[in-house]
Protein backbone atom coordinates (compact mmCIF):
# COMPACT_ATOMS: atom_id res chain seq x y z
CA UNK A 1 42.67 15.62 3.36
CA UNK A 2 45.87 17.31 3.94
CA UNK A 3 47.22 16.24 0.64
CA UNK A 4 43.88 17.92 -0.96
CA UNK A 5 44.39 20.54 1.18
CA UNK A 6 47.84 21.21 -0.01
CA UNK A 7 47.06 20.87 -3.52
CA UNK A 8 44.45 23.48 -3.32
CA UNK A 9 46.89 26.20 -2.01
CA UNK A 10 48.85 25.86 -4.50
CA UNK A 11 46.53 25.55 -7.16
CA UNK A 12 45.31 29.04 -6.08
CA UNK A 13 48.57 30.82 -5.98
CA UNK A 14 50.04 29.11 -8.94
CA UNK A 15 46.36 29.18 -10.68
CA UNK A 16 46.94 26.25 -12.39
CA UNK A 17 47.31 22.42 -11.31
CA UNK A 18 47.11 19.35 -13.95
CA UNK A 19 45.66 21.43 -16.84
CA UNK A 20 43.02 23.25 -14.49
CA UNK A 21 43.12 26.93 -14.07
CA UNK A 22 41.40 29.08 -11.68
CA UNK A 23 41.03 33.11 -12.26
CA UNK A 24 44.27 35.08 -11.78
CA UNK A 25 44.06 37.81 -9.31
CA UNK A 26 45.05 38.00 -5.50
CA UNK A 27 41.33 37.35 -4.04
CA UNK A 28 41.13 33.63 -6.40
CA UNK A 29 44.52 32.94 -4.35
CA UNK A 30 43.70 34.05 -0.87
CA UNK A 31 40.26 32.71 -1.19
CA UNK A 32 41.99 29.23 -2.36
CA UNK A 33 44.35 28.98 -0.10
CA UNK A 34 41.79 29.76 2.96
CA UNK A 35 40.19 26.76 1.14
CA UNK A 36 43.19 24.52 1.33
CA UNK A 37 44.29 25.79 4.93
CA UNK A 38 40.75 24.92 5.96
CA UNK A 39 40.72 21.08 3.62
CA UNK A 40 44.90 20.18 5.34
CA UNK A 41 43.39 22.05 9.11
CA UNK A 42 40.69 19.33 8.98
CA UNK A 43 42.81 16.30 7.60
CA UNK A 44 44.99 17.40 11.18
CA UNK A 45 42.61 17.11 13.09
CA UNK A 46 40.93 13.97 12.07
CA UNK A 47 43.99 12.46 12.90
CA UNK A 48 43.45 13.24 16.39
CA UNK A 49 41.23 10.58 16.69
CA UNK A 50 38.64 12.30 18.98
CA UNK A 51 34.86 13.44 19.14
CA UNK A 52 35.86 16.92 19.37
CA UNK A 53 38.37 16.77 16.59
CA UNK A 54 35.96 14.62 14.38
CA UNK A 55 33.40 17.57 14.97
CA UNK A 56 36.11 20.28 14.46
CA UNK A 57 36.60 18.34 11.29
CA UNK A 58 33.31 18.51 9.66
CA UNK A 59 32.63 22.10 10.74
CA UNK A 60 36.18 22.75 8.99
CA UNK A 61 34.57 20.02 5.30
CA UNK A 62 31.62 22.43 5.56
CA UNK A 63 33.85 25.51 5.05
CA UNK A 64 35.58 23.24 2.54
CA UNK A 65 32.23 23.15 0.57
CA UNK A 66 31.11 27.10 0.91
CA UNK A 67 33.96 27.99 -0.14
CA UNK A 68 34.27 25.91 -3.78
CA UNK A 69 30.57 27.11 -3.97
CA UNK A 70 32.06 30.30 -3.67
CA UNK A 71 34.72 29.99 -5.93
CA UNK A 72 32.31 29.07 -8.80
CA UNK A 73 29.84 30.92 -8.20
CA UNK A 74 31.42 34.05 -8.52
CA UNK A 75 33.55 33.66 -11.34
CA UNK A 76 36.91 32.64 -9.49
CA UNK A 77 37.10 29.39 -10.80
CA UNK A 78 36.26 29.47 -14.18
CA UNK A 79 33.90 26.81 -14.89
CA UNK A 80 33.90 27.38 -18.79
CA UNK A 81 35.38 24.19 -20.09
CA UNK A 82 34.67 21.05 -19.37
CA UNK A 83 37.74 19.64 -17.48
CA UNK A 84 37.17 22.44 -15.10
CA UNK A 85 33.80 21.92 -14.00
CA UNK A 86 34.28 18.54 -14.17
CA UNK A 87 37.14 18.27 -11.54
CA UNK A 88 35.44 21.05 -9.42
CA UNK A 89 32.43 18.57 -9.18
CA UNK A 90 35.28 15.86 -8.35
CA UNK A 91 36.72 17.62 -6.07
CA UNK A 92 33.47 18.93 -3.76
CA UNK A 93 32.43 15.12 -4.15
CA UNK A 94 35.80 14.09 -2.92
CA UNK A 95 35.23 16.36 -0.07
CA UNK A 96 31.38 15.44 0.55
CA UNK A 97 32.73 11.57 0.72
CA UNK A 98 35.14 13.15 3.69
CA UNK A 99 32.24 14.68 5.23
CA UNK A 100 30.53 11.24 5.62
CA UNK A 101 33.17 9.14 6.69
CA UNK A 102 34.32 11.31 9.41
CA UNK A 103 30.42 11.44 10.23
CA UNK A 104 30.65 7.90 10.31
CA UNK A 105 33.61 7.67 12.20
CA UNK A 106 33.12 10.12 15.08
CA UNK A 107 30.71 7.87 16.90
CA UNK A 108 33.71 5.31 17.69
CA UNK A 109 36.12 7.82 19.00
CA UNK A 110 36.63 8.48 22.70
């Protein structure tokens, strides 16, 4: 997650990563990087180990989500060609999978 996380800050300041682009403009890079922060933030504190960071966690992957919704659905991340809405579909999927494991997970922690 903080590897993800990382990735999507600078795909929104550089606006492009691996052939994807987003929209240039400040609000596609602050929105992005409020993404990532949130996506690396929750990666932290899953490491933790606990029921409270497990819950901080998924409250942090749900913010994760809204905001890729966000992205695409107002025009900040184009989703025009193919790759693009491809790998955001990836990528929310990647975080969804997250979402359930830490679900999973937070019943064992102390």
């Amino acid at each position: 997650m903080v590897l993800f996380g990382i990735a999507e800050i600078i795909t929104g300041f550089r606006h492009r990563f691996f052939g994807l682009t987003t929209s240039p403009g400040p609000l596609t890079a602050y929105v992005s990087a409020f993404i990532g922060a949130s996506y690396a933030t929750a990666g932290v504190f899953f490491l933790a180990m606990r029921k409270w960071a497990a819950s901080v966690t998924l409250v942090l992957l749900v913010l994760v989500i809204a905001g890729r919704l966000v992205l695409v659905t107002t025009g900040l991340y184009p989703t025009t060609t193919a790759r693009n809405s491809i790998a955001m579909l990836a990528g929310t999927v990647i975080v969804v999978i997250f979402a359930f494991h830490v679900g999973l997970r937070r019943r064992s922690f102390p």
